[in-house]
PDB file of N, CA and C in Angstrom:
ATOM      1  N   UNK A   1     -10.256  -2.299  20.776  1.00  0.00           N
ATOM      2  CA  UNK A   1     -11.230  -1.620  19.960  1.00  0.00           C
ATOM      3  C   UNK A   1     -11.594  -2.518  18.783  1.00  0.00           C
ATOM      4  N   UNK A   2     -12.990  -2.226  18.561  1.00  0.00           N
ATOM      5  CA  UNK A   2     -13.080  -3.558  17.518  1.00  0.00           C
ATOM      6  C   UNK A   2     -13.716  -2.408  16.208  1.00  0.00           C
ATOM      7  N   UNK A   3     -13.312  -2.891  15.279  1.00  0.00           N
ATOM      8  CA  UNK A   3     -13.823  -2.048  14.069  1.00  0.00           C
ATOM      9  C   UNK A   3     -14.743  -2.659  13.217  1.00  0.00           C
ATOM     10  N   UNK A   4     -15.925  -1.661  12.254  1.00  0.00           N
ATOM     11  CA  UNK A   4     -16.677  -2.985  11.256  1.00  0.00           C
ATOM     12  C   UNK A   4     -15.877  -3.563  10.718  1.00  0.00           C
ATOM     13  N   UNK A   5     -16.815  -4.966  10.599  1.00  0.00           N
ATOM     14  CA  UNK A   5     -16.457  -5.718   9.527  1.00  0.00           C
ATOM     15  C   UNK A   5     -15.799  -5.187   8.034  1.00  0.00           C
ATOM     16  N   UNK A   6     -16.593  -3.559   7.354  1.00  0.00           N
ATOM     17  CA  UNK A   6     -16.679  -3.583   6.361  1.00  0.00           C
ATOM     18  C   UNK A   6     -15.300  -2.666   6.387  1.00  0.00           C
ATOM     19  N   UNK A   7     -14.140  -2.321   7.193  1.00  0.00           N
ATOM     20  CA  UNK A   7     -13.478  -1.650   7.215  1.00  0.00           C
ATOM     21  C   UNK A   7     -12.071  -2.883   7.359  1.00  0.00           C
ATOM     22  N   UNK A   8     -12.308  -3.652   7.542  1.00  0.00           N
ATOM     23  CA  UNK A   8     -11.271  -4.538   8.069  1.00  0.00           C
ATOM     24  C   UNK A   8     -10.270  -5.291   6.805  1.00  0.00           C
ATOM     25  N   UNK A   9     -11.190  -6.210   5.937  1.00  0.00           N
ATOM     26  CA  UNK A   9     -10.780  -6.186   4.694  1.00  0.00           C
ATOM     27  C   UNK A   9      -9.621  -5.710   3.905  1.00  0.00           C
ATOM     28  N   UNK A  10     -10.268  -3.984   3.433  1.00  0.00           N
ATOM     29  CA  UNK A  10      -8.748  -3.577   3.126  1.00  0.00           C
ATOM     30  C   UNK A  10      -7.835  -3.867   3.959  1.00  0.00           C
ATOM     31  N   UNK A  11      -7.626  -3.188   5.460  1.00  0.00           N
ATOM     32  CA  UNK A  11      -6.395  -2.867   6.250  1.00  0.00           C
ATOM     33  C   UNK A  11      -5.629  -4.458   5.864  1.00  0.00           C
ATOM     34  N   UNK A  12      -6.444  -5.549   6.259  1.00  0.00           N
ATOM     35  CA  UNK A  12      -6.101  -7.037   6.341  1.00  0.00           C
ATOM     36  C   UNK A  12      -5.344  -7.060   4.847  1.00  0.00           C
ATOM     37  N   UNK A  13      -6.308  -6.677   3.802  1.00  0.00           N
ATOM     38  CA  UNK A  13      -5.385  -6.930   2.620  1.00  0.00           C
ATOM     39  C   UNK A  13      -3.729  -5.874   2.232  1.00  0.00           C
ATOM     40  N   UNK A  14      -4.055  -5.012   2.924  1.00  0.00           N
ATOM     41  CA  UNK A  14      -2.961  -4.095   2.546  1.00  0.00           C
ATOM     42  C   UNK A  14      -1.958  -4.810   3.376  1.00  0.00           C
ATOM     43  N   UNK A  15      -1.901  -5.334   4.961  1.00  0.00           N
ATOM     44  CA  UNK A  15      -1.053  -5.518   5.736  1.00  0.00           C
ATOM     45  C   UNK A  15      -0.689  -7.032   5.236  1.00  0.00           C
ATOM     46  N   UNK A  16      -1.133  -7.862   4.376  1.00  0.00           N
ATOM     47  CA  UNK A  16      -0.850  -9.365   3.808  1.00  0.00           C
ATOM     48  C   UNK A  16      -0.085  -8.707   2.281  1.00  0.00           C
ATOM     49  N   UNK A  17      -0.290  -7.617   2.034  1.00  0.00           N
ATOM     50  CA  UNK A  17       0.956  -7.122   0.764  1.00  0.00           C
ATOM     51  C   UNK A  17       2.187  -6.658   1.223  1.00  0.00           C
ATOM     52  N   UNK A  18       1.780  -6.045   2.441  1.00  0.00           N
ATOM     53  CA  UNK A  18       2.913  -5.298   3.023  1.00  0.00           C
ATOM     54  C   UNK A  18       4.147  -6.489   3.305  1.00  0.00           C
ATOM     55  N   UNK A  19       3.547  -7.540   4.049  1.00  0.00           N
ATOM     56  CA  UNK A  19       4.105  -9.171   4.350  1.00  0.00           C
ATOM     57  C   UNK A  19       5.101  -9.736   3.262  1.00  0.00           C
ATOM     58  N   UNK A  20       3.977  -9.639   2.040  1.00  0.00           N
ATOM     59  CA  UNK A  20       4.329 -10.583   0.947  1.00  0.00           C
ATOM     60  C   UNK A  20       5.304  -9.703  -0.232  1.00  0.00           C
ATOM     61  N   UNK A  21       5.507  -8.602   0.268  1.00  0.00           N
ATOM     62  CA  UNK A  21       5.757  -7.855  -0.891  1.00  0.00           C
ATOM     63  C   UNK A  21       7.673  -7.222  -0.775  1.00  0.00           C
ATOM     64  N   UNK A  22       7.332  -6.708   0.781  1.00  0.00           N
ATOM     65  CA  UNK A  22       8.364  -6.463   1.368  1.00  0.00           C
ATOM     66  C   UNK A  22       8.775  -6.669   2.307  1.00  0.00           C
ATOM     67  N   UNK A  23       8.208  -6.968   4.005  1.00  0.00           N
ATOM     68  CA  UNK A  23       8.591  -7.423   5.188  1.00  0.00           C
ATOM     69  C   UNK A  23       9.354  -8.617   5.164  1.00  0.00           C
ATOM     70  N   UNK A  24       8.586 -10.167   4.484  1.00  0.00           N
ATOM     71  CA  UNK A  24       9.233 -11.484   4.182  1.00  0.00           C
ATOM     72  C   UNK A  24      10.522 -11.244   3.563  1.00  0.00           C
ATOM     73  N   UNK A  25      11.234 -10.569   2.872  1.00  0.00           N
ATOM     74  CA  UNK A  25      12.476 -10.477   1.920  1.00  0.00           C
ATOM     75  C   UNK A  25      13.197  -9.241   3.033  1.00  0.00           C
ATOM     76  N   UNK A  26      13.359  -9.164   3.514  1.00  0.00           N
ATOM     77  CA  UNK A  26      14.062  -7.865   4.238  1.00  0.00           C
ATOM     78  C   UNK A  26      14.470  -8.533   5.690  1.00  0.00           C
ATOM     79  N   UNK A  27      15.888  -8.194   6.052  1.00  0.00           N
ATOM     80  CA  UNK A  27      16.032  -8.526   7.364  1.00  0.00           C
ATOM     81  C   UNK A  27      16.668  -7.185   8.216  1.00  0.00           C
ATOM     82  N   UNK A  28      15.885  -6.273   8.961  1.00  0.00           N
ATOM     83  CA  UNK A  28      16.154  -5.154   9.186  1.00  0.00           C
ATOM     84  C   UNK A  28      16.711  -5.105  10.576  1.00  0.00           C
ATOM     85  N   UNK A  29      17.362  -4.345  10.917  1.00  0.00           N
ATOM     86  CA  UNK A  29      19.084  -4.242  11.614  1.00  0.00           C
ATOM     87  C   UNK A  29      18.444  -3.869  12.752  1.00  0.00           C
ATOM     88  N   UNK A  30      17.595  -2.958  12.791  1.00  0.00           N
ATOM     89  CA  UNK A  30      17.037  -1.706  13.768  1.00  0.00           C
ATOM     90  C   UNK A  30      15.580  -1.594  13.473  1.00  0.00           C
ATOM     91  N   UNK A  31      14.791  -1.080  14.512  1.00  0.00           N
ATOM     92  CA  UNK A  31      13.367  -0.791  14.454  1.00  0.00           C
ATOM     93  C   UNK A  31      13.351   0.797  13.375  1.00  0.00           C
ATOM     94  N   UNK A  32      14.319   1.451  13.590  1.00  0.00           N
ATOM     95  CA  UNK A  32      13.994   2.661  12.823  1.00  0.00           C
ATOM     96  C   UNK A  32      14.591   2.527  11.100  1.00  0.00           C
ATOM     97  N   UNK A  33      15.683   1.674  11.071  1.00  0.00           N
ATOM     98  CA  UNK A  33      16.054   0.992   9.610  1.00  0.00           C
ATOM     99  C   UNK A  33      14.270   0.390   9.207  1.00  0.00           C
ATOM    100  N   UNK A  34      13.569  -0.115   9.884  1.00  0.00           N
ATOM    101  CA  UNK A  34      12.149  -0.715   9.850  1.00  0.00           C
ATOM    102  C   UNK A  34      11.058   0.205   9.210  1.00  0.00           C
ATOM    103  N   UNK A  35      10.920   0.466  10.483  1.00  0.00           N
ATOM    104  CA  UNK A  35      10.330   2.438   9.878  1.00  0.00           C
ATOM    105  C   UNK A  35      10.305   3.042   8.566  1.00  0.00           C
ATOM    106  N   UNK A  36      11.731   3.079   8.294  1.00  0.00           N
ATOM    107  CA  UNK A  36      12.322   4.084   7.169  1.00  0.00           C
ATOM    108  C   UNK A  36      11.903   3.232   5.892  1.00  0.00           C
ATOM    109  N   UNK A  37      12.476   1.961   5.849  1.00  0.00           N
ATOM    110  CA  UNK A  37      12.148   1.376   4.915  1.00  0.00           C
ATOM    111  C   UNK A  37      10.624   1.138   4.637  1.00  0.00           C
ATOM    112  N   UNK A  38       9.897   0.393   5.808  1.00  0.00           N
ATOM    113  CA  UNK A  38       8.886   0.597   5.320  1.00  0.00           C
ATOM    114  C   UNK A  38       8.108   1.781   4.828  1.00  0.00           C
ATOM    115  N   UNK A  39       7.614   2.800   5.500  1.00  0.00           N
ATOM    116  CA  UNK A  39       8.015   4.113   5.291  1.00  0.00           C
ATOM    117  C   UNK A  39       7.824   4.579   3.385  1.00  0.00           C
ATOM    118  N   UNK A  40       9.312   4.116   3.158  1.00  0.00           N
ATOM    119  CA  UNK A  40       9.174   4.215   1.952  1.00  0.00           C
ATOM    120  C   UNK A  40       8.492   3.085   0.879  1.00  0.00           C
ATOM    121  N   UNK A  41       8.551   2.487   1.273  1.00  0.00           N
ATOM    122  CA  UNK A  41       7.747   1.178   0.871  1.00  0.00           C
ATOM    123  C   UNK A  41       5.881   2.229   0.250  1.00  0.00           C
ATOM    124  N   UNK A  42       5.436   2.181   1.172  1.00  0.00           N
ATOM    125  CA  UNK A  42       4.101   2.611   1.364  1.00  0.00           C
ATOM    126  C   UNK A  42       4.098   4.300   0.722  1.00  0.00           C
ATOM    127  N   UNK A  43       4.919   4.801   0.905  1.00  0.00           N
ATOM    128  CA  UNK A  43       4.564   6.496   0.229  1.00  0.00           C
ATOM    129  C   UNK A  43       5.440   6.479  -1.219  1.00  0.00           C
ATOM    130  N   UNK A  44       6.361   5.734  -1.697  1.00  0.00           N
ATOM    131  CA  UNK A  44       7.065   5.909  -2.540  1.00  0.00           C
ATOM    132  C   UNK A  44       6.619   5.097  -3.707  1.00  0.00           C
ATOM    133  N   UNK A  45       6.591   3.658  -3.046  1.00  0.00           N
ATOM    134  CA  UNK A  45       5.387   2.594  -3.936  1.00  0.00           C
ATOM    135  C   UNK A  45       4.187   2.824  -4.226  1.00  0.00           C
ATOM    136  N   UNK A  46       3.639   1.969  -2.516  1.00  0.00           N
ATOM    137  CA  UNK A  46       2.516   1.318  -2.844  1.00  0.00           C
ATOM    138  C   UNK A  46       1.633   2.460  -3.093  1.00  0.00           C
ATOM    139  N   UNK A  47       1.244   3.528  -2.281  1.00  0.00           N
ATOM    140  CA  UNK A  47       0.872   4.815  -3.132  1.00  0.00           C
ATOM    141  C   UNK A  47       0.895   5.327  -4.207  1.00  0.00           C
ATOM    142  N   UNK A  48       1.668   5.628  -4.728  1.00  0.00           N
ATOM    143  CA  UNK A  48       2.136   5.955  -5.904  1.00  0.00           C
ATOM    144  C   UNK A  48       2.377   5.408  -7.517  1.00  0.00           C
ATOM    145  N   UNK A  49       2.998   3.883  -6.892  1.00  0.00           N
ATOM    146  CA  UNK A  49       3.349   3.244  -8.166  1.00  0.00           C
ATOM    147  C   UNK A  49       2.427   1.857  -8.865  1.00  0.00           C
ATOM    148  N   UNK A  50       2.243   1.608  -7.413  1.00  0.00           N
ATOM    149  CA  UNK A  50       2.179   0.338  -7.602  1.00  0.00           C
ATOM    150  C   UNK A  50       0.465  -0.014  -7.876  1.00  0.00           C
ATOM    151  N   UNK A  51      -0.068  -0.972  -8.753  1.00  0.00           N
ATOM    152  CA  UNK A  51      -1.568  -1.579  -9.194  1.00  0.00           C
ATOM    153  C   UNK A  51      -2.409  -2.011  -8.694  1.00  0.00           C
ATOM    154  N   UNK A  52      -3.495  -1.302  -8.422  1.00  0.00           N
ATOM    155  CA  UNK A  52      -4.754  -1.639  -7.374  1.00  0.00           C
ATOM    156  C   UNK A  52      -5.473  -2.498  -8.453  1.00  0.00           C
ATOM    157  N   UNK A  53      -6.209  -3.479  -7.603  1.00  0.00           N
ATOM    158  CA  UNK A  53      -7.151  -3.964  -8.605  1.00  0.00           C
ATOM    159  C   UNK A  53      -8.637  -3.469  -8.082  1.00  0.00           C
ATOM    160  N   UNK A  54      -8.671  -2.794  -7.192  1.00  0.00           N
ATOM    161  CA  UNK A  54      -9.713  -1.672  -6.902  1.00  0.00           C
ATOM    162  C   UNK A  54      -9.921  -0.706  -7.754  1.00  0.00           C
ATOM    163  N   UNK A  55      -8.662   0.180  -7.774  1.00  0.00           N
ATOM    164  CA  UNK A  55      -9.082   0.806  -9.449  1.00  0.00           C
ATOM    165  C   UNK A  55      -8.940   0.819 -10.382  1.00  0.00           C
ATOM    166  N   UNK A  56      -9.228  -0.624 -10.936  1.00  0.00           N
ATOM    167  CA  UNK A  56      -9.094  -1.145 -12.063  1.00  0.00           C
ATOM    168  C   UNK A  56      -7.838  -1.205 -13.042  1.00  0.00           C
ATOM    169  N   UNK A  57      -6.729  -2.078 -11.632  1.00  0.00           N
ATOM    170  CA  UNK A  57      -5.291  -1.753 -12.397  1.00  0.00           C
ATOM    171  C   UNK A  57      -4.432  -1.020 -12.519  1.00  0.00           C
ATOM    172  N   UNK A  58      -4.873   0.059 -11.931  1.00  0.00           N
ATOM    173  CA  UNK A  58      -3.646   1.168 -12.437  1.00  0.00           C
ATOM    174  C   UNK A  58      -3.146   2.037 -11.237  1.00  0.00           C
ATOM    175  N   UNK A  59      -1.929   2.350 -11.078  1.00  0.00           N
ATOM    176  CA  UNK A  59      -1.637   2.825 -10.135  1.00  0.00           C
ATOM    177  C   UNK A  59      -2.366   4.349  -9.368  1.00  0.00           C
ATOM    178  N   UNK A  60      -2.132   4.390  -8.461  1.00  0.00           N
ATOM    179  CA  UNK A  60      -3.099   5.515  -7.688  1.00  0.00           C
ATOM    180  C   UNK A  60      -2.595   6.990  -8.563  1.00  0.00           C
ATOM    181  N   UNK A  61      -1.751   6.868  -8.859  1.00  0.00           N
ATOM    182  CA  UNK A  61      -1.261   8.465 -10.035  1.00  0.00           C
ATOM    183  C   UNK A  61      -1.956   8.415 -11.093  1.00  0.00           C
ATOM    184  N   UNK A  62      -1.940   7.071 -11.592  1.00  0.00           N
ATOM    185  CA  UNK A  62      -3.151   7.104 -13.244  1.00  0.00           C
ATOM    186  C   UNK A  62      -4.062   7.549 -12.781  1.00  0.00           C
ATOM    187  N   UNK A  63      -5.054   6.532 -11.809  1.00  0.00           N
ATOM    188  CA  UNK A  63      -6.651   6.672 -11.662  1.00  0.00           C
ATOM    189  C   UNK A  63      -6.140   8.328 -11.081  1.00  0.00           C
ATOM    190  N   UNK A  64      -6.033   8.826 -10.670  1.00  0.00           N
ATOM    191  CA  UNK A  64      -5.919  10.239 -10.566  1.00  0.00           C
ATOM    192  C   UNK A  64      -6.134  11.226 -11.813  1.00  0.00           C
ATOM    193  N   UNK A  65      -5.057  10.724 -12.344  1.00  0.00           N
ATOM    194  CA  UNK A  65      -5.077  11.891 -13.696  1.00  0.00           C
ATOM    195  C   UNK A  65      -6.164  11.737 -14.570  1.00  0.00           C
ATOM    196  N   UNK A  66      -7.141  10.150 -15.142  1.00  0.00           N
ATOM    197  CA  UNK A  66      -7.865   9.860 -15.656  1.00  0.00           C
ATOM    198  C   UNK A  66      -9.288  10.396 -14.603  1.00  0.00           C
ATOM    199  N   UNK A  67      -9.036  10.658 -13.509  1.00  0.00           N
ATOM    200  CA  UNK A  67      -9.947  10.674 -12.992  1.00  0.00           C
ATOM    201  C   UNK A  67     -10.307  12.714 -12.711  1.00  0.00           C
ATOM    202  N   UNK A  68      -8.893  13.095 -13.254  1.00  0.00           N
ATOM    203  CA  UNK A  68      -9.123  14.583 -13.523  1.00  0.00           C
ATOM    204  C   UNK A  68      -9.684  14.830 -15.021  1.00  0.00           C
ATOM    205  N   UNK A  69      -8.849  13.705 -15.643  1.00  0.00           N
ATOM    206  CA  UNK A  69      -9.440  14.307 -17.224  1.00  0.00           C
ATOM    207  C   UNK A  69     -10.811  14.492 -17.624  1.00  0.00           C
ATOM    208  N   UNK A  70     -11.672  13.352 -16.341  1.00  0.00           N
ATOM    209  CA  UNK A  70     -13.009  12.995 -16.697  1.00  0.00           C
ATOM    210  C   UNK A  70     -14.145  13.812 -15.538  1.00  0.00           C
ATOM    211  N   UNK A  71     -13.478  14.766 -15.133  1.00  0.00           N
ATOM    212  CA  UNK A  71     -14.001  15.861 -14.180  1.00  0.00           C
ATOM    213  C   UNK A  71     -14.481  16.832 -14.789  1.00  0.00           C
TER     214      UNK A  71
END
């Protein structure tokens, strides 16, 4: 399946953080040790904590709340 161009980008950039951030430093035992960790990686972090420079720096919980205050 081939997807646009204009969709590809992110996934490509998220999956070259995912690489650089946590996969490269981790040597995981089991496919489901894999899972789990990543897993949390992505709902505990990169969701949550960690700095988009899409929205201007700040983690997806800020631009949220700033983005309620200004509703």
């Amino acid at each position: 399946m081939k997807f646009p161009r204009s969709t590809r980008p992110p996934a490509e950039s998220f999956f070259h953080t995912l690489k650089v951030e946590l996969v490269s430093s981790c040597d995981f035992k089991t496919r489901d040790e894999a899972k789990q960790i990543i897993f949390e990686y992505i709902e505990v972090f990169y969701n949550r904590k960690r700095k988009h420079s899409s929205i201007g720096y700040m983690s997806p919980s800020q631009y949220e709340i700033e983005w309620f205050k200004s509703a």
